[in-house]
PDB file of N, CA and C in Angstrom:
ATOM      1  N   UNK A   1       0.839  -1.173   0.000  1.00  0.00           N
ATOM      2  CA  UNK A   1       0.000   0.000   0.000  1.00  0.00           C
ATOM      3  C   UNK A   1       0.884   1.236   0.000  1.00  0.00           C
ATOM      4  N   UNK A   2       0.398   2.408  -0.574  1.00  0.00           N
ATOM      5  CA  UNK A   2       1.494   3.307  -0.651  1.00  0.00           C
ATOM      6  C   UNK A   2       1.538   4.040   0.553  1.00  0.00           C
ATOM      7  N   UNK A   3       2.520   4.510   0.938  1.00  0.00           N
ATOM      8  CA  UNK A   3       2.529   5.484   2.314  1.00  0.00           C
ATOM      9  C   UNK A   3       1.774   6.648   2.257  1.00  0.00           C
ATOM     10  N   UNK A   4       1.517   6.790   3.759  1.00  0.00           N
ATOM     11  CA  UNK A   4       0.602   7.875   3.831  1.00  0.00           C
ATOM     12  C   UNK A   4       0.593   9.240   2.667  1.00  0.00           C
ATOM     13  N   UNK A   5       1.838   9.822   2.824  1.00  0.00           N
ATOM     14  CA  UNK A   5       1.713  11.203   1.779  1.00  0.00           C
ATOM     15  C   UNK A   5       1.743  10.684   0.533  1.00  0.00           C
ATOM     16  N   UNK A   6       1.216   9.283   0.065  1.00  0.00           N
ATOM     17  CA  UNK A   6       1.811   9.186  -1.316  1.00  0.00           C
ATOM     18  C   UNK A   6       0.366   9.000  -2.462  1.00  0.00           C
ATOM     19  N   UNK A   7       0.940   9.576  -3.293  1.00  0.00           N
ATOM     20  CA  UNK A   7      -1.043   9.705  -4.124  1.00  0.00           C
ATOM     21  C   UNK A   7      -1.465   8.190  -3.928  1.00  0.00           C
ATOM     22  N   UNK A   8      -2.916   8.376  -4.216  1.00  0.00           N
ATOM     23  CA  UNK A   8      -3.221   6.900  -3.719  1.00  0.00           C
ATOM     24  C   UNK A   8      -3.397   6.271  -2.433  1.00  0.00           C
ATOM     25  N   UNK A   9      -2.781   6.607  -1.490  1.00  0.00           N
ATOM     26  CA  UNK A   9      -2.948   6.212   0.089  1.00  0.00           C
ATOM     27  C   UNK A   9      -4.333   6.418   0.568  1.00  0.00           C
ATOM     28  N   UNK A  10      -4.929   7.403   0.150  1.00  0.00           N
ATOM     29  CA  UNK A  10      -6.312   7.743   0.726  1.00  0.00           C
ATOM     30  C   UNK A  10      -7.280   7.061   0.415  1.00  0.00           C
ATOM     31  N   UNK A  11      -6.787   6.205  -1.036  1.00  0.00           N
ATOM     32  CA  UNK A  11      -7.998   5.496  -1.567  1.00  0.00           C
ATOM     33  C   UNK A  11      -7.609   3.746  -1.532  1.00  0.00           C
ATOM     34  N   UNK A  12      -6.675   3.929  -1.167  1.00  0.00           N
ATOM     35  CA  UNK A  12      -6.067   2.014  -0.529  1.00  0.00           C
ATOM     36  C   UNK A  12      -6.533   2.205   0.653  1.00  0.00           C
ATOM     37  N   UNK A  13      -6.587   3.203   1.584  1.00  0.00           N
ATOM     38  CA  UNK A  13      -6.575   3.194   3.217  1.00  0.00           C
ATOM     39  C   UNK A  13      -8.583   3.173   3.499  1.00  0.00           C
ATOM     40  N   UNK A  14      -8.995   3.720   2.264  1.00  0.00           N
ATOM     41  CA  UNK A  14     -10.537   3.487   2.155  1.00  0.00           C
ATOM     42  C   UNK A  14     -10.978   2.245   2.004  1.00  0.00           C
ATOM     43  N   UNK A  15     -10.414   1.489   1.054  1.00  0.00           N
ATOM     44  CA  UNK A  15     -10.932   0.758   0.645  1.00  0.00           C
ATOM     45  C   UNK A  15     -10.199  -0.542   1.306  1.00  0.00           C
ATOM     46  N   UNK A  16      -9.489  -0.562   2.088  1.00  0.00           N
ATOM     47  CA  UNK A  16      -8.809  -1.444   3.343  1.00  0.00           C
ATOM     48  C   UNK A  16     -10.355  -1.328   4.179  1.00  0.00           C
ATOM     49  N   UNK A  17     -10.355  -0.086   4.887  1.00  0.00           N
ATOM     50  CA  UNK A  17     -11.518   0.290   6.035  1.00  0.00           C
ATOM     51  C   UNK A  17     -13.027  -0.329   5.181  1.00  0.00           C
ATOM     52  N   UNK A  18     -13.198  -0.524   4.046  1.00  0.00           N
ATOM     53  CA  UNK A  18     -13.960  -1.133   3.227  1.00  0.00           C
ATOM     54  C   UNK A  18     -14.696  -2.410   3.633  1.00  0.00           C
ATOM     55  N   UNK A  19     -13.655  -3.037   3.336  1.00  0.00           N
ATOM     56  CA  UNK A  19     -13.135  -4.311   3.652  1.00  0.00           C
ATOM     57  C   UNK A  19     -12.625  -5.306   4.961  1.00  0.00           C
ATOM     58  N   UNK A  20     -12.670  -4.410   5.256  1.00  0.00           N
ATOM     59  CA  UNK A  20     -12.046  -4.701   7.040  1.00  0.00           C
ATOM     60  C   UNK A  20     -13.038  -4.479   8.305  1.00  0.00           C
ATOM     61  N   UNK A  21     -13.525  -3.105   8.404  1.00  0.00           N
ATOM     62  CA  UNK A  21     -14.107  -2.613   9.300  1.00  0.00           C
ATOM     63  C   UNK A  21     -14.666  -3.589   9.906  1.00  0.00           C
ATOM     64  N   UNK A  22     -14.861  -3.404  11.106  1.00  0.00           N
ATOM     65  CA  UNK A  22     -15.890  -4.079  11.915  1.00  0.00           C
ATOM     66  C   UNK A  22     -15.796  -5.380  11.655  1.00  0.00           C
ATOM     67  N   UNK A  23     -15.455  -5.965  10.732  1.00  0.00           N
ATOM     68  CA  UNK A  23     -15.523  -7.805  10.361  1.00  0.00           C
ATOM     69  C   UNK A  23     -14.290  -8.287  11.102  1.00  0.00           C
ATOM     70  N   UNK A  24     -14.400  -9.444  11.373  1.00  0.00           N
ATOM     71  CA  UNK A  24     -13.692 -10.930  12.092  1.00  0.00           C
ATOM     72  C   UNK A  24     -13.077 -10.849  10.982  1.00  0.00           C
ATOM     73  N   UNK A  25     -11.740 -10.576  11.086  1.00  0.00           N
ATOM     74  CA  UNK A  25     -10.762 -11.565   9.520  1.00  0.00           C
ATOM     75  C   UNK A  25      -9.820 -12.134  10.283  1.00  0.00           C
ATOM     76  N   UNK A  26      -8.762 -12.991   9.363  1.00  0.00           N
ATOM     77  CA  UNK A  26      -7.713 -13.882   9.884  1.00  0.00           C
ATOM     78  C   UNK A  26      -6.487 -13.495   9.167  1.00  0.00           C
ATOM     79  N   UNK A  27      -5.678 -13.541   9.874  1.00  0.00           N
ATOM     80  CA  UNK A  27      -4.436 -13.440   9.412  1.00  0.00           C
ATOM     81  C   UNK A  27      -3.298 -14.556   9.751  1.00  0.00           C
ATOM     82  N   UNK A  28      -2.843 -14.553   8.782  1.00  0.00           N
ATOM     83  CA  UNK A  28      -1.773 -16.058   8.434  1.00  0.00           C
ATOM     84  C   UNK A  28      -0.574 -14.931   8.454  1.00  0.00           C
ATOM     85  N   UNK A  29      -0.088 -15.399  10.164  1.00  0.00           N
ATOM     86  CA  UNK A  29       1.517 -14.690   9.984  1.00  0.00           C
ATOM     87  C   UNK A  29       2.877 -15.638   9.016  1.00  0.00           C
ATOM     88  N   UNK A  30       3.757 -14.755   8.853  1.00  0.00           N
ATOM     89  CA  UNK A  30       4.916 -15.258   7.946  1.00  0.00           C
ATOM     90  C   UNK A  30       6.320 -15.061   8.521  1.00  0.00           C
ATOM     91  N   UNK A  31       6.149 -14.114   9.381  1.00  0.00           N
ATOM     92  CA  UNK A  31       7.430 -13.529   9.761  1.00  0.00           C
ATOM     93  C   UNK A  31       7.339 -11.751  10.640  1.00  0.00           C
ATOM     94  N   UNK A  32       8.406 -11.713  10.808  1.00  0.00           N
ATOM     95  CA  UNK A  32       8.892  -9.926  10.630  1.00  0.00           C
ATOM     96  C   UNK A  32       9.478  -9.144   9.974  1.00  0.00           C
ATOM     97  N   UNK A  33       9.051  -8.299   9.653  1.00  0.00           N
ATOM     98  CA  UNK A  33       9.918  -7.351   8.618  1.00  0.00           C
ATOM     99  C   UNK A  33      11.057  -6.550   9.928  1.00  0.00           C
ATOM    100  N   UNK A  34      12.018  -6.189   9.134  1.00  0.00           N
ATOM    101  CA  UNK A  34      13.181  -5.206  10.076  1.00  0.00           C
ATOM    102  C   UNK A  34      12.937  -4.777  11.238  1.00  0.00           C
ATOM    103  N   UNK A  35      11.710  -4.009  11.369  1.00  0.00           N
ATOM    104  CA  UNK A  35      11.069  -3.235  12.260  1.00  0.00           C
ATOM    105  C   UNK A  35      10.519  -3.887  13.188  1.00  0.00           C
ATOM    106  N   UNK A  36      10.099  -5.089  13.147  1.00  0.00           N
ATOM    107  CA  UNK A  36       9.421  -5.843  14.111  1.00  0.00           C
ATOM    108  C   UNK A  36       8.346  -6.010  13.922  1.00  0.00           C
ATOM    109  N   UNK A  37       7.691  -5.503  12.693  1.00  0.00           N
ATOM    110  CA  UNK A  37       5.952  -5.578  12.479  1.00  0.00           C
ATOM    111  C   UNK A  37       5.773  -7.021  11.803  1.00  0.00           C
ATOM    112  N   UNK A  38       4.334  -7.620  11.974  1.00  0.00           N
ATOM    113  CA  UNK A  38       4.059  -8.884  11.360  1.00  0.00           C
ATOM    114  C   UNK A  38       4.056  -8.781  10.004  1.00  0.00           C
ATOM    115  N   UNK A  39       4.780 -10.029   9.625  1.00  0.00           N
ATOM    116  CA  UNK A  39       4.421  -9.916   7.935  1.00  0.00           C
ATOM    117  C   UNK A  39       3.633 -10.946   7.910  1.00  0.00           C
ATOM    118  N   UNK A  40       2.359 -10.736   6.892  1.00  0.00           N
ATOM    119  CA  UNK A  40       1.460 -11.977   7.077  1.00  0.00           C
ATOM    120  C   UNK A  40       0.331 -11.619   6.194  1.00  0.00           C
ATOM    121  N   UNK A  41      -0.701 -12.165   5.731  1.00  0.00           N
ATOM    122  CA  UNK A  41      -1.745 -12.133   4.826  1.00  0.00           C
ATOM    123  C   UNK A  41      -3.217 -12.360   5.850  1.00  0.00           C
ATOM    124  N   UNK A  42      -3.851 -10.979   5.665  1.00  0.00           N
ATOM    125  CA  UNK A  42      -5.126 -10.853   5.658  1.00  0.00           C
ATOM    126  C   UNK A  42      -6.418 -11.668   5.063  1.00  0.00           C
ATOM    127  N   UNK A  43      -7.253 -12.228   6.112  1.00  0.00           N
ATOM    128  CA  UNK A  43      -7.921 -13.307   4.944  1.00  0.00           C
ATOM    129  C   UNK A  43      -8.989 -12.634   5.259  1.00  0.00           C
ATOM    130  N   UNK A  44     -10.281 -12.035   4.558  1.00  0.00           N
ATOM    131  CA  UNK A  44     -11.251 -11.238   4.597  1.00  0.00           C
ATOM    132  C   UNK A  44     -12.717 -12.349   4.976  1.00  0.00           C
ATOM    133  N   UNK A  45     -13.506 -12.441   5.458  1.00  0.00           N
ATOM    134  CA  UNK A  45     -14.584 -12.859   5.682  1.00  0.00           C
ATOM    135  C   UNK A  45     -15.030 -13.999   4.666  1.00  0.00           C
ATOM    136  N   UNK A  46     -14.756 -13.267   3.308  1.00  0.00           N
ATOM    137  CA  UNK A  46     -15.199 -14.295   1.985  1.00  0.00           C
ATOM    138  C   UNK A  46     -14.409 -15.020   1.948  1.00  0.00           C
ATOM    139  N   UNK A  47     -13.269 -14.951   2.569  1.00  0.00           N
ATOM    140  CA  UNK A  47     -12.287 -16.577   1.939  1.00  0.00           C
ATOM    141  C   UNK A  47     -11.018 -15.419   1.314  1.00  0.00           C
ATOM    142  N   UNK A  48     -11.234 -14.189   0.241  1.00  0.00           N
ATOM    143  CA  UNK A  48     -10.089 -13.570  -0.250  1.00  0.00           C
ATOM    144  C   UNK A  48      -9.099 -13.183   0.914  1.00  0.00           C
ATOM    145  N   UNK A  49      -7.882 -12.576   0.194  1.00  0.00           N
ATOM    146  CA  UNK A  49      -6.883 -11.582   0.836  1.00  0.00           C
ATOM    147  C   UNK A  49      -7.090 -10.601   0.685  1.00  0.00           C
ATOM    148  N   UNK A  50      -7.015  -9.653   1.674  1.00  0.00           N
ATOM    149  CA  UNK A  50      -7.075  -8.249   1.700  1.00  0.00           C
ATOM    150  C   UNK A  50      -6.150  -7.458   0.577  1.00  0.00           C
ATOM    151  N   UNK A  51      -4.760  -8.496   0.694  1.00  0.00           N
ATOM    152  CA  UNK A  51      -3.551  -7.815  -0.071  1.00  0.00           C
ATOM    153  C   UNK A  51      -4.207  -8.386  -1.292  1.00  0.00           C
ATOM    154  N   UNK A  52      -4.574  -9.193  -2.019  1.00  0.00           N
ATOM    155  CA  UNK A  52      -5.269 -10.159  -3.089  1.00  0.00           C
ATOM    156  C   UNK A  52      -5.360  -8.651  -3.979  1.00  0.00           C
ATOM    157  N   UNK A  53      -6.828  -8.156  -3.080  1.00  0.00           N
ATOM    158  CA  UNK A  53      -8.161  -7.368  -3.612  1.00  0.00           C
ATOM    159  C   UNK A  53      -7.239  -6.253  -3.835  1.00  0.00           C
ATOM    160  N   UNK A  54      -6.266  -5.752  -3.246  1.00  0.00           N
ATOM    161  CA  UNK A  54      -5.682  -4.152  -3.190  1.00  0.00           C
ATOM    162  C   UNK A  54      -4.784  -4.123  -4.321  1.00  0.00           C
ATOM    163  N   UNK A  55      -4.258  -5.307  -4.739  1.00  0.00           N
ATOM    164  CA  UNK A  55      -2.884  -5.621  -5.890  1.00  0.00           C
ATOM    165  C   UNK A  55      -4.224  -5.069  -6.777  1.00  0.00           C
ATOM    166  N   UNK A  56      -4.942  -6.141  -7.069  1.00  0.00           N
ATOM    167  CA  UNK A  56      -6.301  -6.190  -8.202  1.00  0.00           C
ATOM    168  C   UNK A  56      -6.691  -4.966  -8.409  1.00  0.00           C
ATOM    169  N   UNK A  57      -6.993  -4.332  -7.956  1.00  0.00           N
ATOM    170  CA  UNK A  57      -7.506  -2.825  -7.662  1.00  0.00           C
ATOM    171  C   UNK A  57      -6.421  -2.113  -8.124  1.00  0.00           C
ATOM    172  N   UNK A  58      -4.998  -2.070  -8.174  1.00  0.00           N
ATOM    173  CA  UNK A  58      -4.074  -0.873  -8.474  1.00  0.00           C
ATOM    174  C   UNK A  58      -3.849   0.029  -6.959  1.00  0.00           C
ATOM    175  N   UNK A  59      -4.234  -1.048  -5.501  1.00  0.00           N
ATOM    176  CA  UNK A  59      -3.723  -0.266  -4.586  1.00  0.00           C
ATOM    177  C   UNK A  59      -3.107  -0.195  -3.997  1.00  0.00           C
ATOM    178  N   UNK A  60      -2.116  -1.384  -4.093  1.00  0.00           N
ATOM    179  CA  UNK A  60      -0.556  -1.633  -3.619  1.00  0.00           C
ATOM    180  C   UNK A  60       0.113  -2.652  -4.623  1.00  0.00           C
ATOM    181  N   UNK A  61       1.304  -2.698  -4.077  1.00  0.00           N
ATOM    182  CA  UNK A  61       2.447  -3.235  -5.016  1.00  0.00           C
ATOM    183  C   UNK A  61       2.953  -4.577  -4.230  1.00  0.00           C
ATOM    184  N   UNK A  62       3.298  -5.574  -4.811  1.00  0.00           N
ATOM    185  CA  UNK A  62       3.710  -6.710  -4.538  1.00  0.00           C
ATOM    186  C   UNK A  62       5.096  -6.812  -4.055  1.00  0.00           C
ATOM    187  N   UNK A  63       5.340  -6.887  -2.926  1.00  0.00           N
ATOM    188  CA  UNK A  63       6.998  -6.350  -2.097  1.00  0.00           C
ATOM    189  C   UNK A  63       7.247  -7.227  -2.454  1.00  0.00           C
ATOM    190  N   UNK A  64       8.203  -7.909  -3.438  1.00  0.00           N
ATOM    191  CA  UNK A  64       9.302  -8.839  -3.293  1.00  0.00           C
ATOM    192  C   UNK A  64      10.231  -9.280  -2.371  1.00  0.00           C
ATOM    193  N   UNK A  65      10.587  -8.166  -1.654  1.00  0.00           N
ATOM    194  CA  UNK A  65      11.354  -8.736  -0.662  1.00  0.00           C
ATOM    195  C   UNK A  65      10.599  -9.531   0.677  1.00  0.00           C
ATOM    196  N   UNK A  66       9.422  -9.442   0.686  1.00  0.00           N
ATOM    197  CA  UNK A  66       8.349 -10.301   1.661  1.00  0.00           C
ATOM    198  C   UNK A  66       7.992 -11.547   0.996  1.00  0.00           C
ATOM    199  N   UNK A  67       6.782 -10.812   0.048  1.00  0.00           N
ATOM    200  CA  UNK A  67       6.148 -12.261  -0.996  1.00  0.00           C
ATOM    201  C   UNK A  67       7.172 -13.219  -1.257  1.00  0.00           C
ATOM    202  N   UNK A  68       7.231 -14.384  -0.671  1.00  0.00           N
ATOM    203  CA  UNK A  68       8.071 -15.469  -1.045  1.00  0.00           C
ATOM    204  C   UNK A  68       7.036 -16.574  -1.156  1.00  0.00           C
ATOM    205  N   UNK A  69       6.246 -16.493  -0.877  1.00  0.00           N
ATOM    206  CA  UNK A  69       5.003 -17.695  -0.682  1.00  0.00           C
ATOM    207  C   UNK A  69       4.812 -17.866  -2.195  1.00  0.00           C
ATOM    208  N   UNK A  70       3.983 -19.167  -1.997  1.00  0.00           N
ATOM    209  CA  UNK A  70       3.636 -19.641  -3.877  1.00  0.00           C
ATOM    210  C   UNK A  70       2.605 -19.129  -4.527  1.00  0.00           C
ATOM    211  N   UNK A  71       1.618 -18.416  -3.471  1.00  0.00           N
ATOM    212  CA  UNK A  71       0.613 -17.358  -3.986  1.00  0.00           C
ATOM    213  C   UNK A  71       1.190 -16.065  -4.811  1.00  0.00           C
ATOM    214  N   UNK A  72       2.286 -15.514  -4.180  1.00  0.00           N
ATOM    215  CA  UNK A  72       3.052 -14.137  -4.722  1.00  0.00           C
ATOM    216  C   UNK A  72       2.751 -14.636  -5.935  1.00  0.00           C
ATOM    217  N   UNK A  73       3.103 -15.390  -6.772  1.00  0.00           N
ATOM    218  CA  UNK A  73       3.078 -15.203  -8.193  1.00  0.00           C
ATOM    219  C   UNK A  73       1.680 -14.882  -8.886  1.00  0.00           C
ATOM    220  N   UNK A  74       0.945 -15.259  -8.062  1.00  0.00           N
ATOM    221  CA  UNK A  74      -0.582 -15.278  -8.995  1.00  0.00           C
ATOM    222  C   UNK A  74      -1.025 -13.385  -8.784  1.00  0.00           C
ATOM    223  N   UNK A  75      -0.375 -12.968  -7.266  1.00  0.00           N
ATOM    224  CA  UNK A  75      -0.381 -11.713  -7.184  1.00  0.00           C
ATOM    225  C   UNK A  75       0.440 -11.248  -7.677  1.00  0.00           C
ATOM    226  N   UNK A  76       1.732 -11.312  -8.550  1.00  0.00           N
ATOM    227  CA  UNK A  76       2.263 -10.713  -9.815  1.00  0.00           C
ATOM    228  C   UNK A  76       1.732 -10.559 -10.672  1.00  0.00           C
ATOM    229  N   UNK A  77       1.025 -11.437 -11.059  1.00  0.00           N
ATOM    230  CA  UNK A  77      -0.093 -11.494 -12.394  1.00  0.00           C
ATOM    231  C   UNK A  77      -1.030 -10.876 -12.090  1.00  0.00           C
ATOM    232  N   UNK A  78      -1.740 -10.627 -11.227  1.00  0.00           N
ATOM    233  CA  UNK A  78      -2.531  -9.447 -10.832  1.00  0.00           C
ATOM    234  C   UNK A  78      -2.356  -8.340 -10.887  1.00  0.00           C
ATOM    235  N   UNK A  79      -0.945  -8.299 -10.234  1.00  0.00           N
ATOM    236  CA  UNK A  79      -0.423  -5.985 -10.411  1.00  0.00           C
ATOM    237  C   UNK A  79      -0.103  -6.100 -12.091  1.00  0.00           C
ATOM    238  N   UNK A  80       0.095  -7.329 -12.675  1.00  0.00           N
ATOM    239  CA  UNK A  80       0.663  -6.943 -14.079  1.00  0.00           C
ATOM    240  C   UNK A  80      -0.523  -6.749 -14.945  1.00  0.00           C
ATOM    241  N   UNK A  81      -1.662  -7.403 -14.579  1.00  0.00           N
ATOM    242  CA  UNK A  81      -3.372  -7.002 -15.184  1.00  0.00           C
ATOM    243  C   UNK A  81      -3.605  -5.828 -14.588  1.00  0.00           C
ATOM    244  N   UNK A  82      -3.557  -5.094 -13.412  1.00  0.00           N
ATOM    245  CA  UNK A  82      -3.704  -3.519 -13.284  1.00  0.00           C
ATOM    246  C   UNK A  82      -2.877  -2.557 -14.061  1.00  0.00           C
ATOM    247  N   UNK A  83      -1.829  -3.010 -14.099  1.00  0.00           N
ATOM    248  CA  UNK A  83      -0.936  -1.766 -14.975  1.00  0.00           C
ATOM    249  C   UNK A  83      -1.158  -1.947 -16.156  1.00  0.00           C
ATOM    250  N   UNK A  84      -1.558  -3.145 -16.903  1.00  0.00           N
ATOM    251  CA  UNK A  84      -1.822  -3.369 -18.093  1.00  0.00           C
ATOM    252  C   UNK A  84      -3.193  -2.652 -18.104  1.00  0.00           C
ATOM    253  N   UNK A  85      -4.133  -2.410 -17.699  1.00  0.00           N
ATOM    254  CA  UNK A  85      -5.296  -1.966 -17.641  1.00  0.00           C
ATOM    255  C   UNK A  85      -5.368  -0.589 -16.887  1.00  0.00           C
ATOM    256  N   UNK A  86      -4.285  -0.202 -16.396  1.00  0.00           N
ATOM    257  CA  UNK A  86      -3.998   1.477 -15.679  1.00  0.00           C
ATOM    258  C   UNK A  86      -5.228   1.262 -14.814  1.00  0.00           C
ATOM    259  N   UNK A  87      -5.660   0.237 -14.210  1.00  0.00           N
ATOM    260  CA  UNK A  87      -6.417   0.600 -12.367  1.00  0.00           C
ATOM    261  C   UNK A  87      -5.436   1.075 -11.356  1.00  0.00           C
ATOM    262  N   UNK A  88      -6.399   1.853 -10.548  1.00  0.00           N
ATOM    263  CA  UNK A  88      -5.664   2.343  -9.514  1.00  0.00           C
ATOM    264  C   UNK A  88      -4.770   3.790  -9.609  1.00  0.00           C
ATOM    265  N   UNK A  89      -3.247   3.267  -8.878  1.00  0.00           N
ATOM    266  CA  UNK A  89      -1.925   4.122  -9.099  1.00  0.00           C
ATOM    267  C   UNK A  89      -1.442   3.907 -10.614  1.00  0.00           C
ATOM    268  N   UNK A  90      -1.817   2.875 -10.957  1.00  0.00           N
ATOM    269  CA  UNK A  90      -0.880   2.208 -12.381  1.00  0.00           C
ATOM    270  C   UNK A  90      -1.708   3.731 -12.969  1.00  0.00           C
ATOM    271  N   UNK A  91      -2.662   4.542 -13.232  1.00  0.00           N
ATOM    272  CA  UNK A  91      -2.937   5.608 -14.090  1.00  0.00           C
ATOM    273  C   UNK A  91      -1.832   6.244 -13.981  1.00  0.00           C
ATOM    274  N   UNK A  92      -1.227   6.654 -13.020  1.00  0.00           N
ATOM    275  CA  UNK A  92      -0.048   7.527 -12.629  1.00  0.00           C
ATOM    276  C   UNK A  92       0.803   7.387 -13.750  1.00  0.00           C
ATOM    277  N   UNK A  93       1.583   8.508 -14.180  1.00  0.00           N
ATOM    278  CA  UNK A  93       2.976   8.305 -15.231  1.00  0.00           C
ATOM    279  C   UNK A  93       4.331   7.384 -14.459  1.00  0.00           C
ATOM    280  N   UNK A  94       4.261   7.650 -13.528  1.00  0.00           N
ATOM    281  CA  UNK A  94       5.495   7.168 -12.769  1.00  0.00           C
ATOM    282  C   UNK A  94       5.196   6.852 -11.121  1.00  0.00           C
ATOM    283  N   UNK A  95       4.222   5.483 -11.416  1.00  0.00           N
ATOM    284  CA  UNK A  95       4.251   5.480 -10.070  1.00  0.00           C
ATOM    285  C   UNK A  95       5.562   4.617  -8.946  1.00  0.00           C
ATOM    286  N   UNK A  96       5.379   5.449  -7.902  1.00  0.00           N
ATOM    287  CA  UNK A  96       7.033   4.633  -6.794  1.00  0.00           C
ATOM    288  C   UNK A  96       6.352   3.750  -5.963  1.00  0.00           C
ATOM    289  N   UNK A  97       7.065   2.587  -5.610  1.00  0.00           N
ATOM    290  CA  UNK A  97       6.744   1.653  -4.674  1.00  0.00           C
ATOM    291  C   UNK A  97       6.826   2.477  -2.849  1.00  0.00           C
ATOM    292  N   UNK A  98       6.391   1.788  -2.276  1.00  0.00           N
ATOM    293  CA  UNK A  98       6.746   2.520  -1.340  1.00  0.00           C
ATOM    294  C   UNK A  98       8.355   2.711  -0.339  1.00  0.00           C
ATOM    295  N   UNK A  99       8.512   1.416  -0.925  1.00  0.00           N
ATOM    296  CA  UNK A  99      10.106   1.464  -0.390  1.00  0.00           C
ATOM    297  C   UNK A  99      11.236   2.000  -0.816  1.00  0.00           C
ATOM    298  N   UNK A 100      10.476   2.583  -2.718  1.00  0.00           N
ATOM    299  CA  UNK A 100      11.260   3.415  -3.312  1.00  0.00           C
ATOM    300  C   UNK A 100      11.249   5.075  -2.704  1.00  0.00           C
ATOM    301  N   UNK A 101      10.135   4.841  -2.880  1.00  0.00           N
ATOM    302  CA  UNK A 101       9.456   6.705  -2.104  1.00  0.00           C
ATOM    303  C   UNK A 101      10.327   6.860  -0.731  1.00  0.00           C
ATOM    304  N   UNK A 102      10.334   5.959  -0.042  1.00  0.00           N
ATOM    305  CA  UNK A 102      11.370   6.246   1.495  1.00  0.00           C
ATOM    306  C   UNK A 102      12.517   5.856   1.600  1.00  0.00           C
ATOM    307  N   UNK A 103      12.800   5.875   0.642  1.00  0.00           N
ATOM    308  CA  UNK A 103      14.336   5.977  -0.065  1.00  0.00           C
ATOM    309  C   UNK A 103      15.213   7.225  -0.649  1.00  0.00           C
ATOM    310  N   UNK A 104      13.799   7.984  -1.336  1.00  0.00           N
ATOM    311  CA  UNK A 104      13.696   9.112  -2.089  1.00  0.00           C
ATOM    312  C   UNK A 104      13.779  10.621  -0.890  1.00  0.00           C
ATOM    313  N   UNK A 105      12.894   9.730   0.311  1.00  0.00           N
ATOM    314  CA  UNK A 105      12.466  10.642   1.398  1.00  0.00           C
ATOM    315  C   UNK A 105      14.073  11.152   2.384  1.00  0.00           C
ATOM    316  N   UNK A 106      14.830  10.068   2.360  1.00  0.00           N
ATOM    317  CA  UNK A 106      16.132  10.297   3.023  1.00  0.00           C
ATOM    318  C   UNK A 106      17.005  11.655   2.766  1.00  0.00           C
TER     319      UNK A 106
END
């Protein structure tokens, strides 16, 4: 999902609260990232992923350095049907990942 100041955040962070609010979901941890936060996949009420629906949509980007699971690939093929189809950020001329953007931010 893109970081807060980054175009797009307002409408991934909607449509998370969408999807999320108030509902029972599950999450399948994987690990930690650097920081200590869970890395792990959101499972939404219907059976989808939260991260699934947001790739699909054009509202986040598929971290490689996390996605190692055998699903990541089918969610490659997903951000590559949004940008092929400009949903989402993919409209953007140049959109940054977020780990690029706080890279940029230093």
């Amino acid at each position: 999902m893109p970081e807060k100041k980054q175009a797009w955040s307002n409408r991934a962070s909607q449509t998370t609260s969408r999807l999320c609010y108030g509902k029972i979901v599950d999450v399948q941890e994987f690990g930690n990232d650097r920081y200590g936060r869970t890395v792990g996949v959101v499972i939404l009420p219907d059976g989808a992923s939260l991260q699934e629906r947001l790739v699909s949509e054009g509202l986040a980007w598929v971290w490689p350095r996390y996605c190692k699971q055998a699903f990541c690939r089918e969610w490659e093929e997903l951000e590559e049907a949004a940008q092929r189809e400009k949903r989402g950020l993919w409209r953007d001329e140049t959109p940054i990942p977020p780990w690029g953007w706080r890279r940029q931010k230093r």
